[in-house]
N, C-alpha and C. Protein backbone atom coordinates (compact mmCIF):
# COMPACT_ATOMS: atom_id res chain seq x y z
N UNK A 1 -28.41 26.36 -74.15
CA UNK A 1 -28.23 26.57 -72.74
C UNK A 1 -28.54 25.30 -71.95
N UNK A 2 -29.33 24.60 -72.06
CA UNK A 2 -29.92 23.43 -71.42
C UNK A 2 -28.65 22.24 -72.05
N UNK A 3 -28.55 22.09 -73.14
CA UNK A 3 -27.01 21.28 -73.91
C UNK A 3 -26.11 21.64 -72.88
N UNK A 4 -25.86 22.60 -72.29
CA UNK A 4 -24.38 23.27 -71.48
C UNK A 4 -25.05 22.24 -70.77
N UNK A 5 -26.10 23.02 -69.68
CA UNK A 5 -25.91 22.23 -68.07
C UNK A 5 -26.30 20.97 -68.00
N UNK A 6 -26.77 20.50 -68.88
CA UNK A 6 -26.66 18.81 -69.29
C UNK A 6 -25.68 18.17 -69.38
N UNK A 7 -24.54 18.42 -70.19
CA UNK A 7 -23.40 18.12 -70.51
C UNK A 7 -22.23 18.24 -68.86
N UNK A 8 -22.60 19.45 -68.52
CA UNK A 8 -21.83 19.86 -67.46
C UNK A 8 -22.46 18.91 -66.09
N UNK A 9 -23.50 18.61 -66.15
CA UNK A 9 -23.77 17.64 -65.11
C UNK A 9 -23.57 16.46 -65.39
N UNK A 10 -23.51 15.97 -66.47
CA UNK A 10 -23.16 14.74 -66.86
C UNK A 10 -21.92 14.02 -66.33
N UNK A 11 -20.91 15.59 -67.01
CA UNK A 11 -19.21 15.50 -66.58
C UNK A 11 -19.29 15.24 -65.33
N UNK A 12 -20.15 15.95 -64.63
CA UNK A 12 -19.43 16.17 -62.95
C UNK A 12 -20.45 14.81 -62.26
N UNK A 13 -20.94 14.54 -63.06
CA UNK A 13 -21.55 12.97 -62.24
C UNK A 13 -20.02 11.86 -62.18
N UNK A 14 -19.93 12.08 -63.80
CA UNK A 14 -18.76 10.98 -64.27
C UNK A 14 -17.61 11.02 -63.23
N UNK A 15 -17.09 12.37 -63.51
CA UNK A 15 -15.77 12.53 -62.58
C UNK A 15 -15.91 12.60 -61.26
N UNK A 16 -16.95 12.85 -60.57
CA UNK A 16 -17.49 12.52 -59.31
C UNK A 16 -17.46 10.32 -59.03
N UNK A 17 -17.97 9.67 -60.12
CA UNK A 17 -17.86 8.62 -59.74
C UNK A 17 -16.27 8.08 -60.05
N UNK A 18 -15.64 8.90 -60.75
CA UNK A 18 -14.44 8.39 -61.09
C UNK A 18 -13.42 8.07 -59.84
N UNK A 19 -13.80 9.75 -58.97
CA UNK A 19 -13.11 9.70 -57.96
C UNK A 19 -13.13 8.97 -56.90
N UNK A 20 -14.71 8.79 -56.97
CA UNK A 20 -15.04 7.42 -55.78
C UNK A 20 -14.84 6.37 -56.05
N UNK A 21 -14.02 6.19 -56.90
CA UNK A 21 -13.95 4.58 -57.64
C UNK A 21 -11.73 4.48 -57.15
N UNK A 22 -11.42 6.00 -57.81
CA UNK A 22 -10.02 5.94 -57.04
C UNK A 22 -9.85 5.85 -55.89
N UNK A 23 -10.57 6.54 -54.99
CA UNK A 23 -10.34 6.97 -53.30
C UNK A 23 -11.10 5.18 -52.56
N UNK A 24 -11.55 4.78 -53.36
CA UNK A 24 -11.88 2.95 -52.85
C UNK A 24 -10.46 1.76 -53.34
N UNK A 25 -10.28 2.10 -54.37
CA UNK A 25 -9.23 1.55 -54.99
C UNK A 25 -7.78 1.27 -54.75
N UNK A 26 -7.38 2.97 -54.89
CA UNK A 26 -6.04 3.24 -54.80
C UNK A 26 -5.55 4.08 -52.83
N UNK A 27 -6.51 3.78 -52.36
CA UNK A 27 -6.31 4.09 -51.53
C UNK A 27 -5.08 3.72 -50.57
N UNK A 28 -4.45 4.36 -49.45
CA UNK A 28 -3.05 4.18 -48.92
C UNK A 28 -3.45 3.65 -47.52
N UNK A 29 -3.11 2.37 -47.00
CA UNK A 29 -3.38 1.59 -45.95
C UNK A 29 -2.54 2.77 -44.58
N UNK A 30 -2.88 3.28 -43.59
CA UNK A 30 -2.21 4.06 -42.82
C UNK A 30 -1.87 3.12 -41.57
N UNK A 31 -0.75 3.37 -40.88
CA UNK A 31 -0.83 2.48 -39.73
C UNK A 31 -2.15 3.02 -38.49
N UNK A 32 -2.81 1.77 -37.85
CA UNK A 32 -3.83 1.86 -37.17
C UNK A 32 -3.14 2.48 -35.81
N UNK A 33 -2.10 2.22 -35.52
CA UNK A 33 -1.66 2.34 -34.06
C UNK A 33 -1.14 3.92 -33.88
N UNK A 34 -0.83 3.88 -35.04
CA UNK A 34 -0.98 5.56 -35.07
C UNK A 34 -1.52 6.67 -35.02
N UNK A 35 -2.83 6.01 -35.65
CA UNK A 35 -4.18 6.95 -35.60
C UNK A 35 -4.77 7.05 -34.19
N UNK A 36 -4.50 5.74 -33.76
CA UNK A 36 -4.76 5.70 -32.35
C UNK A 36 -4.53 6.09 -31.25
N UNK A 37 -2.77 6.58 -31.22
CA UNK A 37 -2.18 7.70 -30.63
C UNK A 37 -2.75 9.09 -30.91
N UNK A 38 -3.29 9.31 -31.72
CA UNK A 38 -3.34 10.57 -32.23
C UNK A 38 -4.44 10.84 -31.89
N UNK A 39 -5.40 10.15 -31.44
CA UNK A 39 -6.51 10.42 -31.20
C UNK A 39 -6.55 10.24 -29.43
N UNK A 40 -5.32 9.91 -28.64
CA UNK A 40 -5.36 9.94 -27.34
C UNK A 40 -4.89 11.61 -27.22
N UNK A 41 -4.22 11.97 -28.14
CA UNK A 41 -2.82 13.25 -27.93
C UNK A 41 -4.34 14.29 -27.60
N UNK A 42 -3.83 15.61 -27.07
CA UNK A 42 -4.87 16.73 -26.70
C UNK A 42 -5.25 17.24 -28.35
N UNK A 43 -4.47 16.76 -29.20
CA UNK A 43 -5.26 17.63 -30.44
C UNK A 43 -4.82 19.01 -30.80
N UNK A 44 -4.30 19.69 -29.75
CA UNK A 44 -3.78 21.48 -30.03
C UNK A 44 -2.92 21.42 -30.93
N UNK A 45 -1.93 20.87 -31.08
CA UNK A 45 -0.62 21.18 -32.16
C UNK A 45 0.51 22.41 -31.49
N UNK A 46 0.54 22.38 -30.22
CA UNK A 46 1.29 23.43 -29.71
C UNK A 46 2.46 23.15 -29.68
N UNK A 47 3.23 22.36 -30.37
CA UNK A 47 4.84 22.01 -30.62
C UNK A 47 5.47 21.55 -29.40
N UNK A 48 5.03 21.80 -28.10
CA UNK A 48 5.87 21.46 -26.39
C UNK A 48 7.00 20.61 -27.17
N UNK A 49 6.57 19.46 -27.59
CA UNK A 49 6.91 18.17 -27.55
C UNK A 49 8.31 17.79 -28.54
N UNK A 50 8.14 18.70 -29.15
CA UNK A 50 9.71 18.92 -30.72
C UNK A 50 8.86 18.59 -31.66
N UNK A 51 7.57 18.34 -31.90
CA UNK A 51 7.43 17.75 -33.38
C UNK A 51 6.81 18.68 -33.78
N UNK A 52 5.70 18.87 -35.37
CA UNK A 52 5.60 19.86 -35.53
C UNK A 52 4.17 20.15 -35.19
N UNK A 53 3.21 18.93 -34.75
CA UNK A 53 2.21 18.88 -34.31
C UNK A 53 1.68 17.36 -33.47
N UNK A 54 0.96 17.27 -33.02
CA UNK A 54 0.27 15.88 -32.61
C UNK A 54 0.54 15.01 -33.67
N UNK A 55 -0.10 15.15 -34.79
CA UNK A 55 0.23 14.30 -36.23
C UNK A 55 1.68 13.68 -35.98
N UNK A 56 2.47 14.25 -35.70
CA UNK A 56 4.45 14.03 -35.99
C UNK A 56 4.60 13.56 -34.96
N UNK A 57 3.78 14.21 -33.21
CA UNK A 57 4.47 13.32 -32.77
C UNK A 57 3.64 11.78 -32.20
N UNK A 58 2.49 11.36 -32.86
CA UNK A 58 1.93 10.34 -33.05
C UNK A 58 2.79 9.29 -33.74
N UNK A 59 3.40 9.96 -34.99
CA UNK A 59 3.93 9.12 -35.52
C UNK A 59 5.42 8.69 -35.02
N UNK A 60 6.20 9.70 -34.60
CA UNK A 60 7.14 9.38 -33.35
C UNK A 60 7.25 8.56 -32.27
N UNK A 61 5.77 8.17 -31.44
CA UNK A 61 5.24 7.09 -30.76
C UNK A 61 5.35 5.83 -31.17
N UNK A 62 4.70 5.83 -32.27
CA UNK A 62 4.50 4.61 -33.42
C UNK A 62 5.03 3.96 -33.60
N UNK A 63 6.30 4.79 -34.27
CA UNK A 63 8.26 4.30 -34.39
C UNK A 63 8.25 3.71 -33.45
N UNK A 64 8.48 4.47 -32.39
CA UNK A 64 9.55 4.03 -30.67
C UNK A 64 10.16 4.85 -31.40
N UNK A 65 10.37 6.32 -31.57
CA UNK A 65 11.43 6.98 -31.65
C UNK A 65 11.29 8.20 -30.56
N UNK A 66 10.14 8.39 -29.65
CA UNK A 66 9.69 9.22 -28.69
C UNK A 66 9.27 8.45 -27.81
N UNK A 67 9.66 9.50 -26.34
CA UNK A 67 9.37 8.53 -24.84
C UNK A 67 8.09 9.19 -25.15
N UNK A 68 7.33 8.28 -23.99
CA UNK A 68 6.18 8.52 -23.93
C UNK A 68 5.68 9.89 -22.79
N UNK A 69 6.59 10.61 -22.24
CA UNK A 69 6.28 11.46 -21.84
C UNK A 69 6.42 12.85 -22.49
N UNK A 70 6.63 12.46 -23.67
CA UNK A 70 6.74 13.78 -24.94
C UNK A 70 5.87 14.56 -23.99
N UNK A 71 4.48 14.67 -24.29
CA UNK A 71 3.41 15.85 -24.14
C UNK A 71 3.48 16.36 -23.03
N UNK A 72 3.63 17.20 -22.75
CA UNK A 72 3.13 18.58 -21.24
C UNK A 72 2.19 18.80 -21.35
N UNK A 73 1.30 19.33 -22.01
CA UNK A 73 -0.05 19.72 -21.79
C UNK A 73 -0.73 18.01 -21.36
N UNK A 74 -0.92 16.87 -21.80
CA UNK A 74 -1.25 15.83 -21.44
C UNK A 74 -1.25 15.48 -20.24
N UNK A 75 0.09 15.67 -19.38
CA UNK A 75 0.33 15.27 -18.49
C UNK A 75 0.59 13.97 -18.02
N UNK A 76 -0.06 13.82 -16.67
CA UNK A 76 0.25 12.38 -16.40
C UNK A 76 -0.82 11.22 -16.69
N UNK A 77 -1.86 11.71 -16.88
CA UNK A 77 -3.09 10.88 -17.07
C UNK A 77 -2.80 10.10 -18.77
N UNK A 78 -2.08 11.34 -19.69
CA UNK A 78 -1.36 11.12 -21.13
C UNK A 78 -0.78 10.03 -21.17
N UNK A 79 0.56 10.32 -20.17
CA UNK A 79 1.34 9.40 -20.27
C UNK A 79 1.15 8.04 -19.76
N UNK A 80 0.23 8.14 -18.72
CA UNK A 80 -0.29 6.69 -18.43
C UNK A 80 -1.18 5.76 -19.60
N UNK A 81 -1.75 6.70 -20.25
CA UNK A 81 -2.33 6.16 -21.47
C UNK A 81 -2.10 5.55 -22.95
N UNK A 82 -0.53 6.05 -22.66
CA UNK A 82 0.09 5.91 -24.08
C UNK A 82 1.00 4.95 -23.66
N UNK A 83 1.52 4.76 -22.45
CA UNK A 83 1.98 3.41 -21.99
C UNK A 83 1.32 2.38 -21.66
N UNK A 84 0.15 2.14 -21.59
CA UNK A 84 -0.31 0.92 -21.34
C UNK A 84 -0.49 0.74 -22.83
N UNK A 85 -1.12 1.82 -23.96
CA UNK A 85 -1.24 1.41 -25.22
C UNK A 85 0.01 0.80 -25.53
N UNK A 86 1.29 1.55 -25.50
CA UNK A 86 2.19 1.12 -26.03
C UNK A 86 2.86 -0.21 -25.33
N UNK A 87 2.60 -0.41 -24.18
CA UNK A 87 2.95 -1.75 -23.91
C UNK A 87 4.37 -1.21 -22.87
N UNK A 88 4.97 -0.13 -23.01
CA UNK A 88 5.64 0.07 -21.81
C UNK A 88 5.92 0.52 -20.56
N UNK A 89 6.52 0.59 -19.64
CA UNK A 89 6.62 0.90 -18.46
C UNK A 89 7.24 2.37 -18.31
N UNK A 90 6.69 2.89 -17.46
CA UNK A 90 7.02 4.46 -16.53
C UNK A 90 7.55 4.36 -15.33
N UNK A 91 8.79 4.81 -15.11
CA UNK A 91 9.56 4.85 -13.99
C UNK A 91 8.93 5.42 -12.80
N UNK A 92 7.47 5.91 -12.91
CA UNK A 92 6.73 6.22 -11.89
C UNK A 92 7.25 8.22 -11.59
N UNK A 93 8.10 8.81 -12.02
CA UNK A 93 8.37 9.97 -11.97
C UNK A 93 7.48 10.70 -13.21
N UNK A 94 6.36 11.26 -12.43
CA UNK A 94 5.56 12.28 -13.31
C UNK A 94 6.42 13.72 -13.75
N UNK A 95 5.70 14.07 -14.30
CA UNK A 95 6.18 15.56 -14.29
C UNK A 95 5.86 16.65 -13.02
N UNK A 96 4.74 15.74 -12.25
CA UNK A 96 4.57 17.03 -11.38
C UNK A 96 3.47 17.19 -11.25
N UNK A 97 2.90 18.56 -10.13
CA UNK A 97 1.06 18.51 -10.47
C UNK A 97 0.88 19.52 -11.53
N UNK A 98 -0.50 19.48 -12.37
CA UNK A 98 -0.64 19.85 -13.36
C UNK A 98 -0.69 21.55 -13.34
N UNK A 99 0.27 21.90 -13.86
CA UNK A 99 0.26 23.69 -14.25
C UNK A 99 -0.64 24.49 -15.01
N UNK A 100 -1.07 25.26 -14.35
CA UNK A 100 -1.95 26.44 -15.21
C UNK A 100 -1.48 27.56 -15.30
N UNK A 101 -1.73 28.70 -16.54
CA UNK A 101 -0.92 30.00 -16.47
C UNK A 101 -1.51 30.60 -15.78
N UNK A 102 -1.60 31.84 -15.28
CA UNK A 102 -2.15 33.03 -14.19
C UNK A 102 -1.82 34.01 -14.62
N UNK A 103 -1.89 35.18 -14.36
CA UNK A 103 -1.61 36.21 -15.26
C UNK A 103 -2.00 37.42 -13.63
N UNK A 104 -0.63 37.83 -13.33
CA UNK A 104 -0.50 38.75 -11.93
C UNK A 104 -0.65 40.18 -12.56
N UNK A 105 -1.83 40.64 -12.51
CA UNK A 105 -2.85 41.58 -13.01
C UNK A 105 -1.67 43.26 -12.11
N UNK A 106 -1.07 43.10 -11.67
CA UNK A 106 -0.32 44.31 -10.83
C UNK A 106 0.45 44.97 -12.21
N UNK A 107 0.98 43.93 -12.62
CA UNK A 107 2.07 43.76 -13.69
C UNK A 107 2.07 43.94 -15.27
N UNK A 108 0.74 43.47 -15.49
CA UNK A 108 0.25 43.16 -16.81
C UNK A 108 0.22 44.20 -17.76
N UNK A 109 0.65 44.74 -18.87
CA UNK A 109 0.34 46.41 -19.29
C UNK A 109 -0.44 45.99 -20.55
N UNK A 110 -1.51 44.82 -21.06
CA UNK A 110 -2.19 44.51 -21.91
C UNK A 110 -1.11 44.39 -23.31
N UNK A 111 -0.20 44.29 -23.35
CA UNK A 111 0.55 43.79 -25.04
C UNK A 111 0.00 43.18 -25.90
N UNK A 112 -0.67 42.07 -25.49
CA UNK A 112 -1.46 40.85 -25.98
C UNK A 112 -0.69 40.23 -26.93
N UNK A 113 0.31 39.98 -26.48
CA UNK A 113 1.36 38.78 -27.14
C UNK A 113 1.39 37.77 -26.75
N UNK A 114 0.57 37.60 -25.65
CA UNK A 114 0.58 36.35 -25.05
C UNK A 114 -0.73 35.47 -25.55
N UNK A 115 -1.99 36.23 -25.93
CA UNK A 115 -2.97 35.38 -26.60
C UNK A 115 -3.01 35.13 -27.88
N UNK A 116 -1.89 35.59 -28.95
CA UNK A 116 -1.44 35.21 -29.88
C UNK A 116 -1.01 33.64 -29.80
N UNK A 117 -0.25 33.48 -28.82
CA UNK A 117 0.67 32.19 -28.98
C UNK A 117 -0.15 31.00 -28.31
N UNK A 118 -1.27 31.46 -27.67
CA UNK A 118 -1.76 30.39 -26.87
C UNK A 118 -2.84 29.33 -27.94
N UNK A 119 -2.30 28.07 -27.96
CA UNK A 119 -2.75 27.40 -28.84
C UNK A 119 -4.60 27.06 -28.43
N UNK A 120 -4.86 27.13 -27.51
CA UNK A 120 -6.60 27.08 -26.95
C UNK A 120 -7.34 28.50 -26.74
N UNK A 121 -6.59 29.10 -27.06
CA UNK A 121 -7.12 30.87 -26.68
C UNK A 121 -7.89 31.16 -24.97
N UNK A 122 -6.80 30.57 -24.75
CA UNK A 122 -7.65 30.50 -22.97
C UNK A 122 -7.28 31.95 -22.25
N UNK A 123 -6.37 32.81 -23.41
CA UNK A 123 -6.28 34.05 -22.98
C UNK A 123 -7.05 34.99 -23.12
N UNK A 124 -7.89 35.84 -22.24
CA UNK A 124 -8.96 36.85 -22.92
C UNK A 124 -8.32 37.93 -22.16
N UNK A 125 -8.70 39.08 -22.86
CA UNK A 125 -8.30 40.41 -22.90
C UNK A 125 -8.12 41.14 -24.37
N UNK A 126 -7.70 42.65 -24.19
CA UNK A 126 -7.81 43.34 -25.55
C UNK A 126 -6.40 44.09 -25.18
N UNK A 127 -6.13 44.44 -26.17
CA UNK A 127 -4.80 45.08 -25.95
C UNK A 127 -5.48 46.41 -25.18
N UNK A 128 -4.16 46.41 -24.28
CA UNK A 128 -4.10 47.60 -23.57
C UNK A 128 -5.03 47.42 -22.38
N UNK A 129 -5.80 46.28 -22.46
CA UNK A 129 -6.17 46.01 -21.17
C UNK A 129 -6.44 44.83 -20.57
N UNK A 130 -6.28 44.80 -19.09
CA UNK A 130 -5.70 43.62 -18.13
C UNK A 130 -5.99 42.65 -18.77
N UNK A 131 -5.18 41.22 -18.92
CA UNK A 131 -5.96 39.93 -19.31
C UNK A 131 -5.75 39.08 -18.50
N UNK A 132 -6.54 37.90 -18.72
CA UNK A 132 -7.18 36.86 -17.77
C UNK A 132 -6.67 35.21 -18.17
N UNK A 133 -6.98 34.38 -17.45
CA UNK A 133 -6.79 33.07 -18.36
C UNK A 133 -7.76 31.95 -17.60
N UNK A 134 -8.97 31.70 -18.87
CA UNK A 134 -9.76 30.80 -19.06
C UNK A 134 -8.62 29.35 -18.27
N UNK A 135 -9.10 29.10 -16.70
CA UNK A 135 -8.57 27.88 -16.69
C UNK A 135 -9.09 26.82 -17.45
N UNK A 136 -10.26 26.77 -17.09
CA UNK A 136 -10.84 25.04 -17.59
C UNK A 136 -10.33 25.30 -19.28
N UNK A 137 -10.11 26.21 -19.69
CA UNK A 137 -9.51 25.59 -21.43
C UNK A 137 -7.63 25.86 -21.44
N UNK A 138 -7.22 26.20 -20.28
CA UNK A 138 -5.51 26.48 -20.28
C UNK A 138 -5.18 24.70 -20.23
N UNK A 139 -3.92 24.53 -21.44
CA UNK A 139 -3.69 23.01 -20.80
C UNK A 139 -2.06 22.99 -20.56
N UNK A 140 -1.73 24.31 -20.12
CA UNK A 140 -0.28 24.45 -19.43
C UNK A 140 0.93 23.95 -19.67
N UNK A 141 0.46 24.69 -21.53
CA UNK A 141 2.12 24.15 -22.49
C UNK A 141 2.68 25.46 -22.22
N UNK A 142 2.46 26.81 -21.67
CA UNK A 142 4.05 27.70 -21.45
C UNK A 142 4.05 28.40 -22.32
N UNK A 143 3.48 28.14 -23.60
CA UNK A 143 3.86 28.96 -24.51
C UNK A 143 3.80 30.55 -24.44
N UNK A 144 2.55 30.93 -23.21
CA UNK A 144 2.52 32.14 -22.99
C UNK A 144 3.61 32.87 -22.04
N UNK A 145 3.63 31.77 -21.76
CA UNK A 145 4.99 32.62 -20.29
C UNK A 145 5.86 33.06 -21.49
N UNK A 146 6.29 32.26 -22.11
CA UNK A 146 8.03 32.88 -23.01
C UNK A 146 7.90 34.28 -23.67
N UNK A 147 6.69 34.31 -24.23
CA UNK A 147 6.52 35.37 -24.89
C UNK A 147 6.00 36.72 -23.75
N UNK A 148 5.65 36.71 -22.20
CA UNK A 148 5.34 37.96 -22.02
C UNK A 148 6.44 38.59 -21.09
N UNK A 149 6.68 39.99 -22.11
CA UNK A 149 7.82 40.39 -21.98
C UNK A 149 7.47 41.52 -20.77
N UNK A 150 6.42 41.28 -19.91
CA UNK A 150 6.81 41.96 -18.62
C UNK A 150 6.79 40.52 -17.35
N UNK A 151 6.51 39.44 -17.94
CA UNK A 151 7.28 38.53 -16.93
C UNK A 151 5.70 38.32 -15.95
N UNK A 152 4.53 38.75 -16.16
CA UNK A 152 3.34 38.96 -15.51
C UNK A 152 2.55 37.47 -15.74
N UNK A 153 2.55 36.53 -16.78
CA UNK A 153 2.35 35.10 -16.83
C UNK A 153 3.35 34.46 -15.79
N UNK A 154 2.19 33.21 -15.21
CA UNK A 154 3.34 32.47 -14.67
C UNK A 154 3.06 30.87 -14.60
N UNK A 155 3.04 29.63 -14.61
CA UNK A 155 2.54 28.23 -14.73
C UNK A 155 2.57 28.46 -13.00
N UNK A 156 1.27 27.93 -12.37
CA UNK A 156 1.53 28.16 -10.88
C UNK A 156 0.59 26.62 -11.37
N UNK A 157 0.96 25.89 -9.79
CA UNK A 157 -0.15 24.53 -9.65
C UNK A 157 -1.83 24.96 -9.37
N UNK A 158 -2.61 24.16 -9.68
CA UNK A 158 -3.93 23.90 -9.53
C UNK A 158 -4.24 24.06 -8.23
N UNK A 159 -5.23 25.14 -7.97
CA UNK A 159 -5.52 25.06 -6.37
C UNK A 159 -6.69 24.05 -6.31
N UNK A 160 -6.89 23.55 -4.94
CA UNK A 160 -7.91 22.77 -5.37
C UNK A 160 -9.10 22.89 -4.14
N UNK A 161 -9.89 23.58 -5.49
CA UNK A 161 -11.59 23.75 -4.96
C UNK A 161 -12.59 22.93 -5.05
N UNK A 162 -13.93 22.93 -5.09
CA UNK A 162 -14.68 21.85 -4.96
C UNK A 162 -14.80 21.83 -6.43
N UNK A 163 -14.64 22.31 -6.99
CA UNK A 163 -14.94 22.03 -8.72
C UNK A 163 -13.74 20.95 -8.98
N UNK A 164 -12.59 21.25 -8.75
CA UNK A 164 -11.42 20.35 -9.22
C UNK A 164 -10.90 19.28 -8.12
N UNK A 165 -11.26 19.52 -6.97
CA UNK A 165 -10.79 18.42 -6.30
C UNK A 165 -11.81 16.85 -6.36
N UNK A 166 -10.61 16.15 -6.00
CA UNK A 166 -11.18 14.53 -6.72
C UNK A 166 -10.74 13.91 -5.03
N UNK A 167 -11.63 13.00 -5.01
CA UNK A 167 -11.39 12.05 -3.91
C UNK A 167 -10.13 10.90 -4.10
N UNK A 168 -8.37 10.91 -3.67
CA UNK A 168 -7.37 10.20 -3.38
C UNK A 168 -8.06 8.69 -4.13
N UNK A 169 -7.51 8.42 -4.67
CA UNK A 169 -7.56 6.62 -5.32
C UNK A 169 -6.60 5.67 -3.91
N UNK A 170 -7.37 4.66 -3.34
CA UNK A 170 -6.58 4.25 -2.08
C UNK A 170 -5.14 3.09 -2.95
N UNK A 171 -4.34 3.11 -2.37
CA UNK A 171 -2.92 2.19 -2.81
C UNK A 171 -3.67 0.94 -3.03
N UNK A 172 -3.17 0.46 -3.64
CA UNK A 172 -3.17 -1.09 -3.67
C UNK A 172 -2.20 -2.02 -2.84
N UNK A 173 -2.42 -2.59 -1.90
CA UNK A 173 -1.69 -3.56 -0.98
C UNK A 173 -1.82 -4.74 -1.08
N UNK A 174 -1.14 -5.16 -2.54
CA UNK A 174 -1.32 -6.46 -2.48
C UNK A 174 -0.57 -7.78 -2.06
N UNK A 175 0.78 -7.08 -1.14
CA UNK A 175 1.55 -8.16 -0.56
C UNK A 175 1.21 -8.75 1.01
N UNK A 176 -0.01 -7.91 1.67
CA UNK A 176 -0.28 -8.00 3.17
C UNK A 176 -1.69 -9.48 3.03
């Protein structure tokens, strides 16, 4: 008995260093600028964008085979970020002010098909009764609107209270 777990720890030392000896070795150089996108992107994997997650469309960036306003949930703060990384210019046309879902409680008959699809679970409720949506975690990819089939989701703009309102950034005038 002691021969077994001797032997068996022995093995699993060996093949334990074996592997750390491959994963130093044979390891696969990844592009840096990629990782780097990927680590600006929101992280959800909610598809908005056509790819099949952040991962795809990081690497889409990378290429130049995606504008840089892929992401919706990102927004504009995103896209300002991934263009100065990337080195190019924005025609200055955002998408807009930033959308949150709402959920018009008159309407709602609890289905709960809509917190299925929501990639942050910013939807709470139980089936069969009214649900709600967690703003501060909604990042207003839509996915819930398509799916609720009484039409009771809706992307409405950000009202702005003292929690979310920000003090105007003044222009820059630098030809006067």
């Amino acid at each position: 008995m002691i021969a077994a777990v001797c032997s068996l720890t022995l093995l699993g030392i060996a093949l334990g260093w074996l592997l750390g000896l491959a994963a130093r070795y044979l390891r696969v150089e990844g592009n840096p600028l990629q990782e780097e996108i990927q680590r600006l992107l929101p992280g959800v994997n909610c598809g908005q964008c056509g790819y099949p997650g952040c991962a795809g469309a990081a690497e889409a960036l990378a290429g130049g085979k995606a504008a840089v306003t892929l992401c919706p949930p990102g927004g504009a703060p995103l896209v300002q970020a991934l263009a100065a990384r990337l080195g190019v210019t924005v025609d200055g046309a955002t998408s807009g002010p930033l959308l949150l879902a709402s959920v018009d409680e008159a309407t709602c008959i609890g289905c709960a098909h809509c917190g299925k699809h929501c990639p942050t679970d910013a939807i709470i409720g139980a089936p069969k009764q009214i649900h709600g949506v967690i703003q501060d975690a909604c990042i207003g990819c839509g996915l819930c609107v398509a799916v609720c089939p009484t039409e009771c989701l809706q992307l409405r703009p950000v009202v702005a209270t003292l929690k979310t309102w920000h003090w105007p950034k003044p222009a820059l005038n630098l030809g006067v």
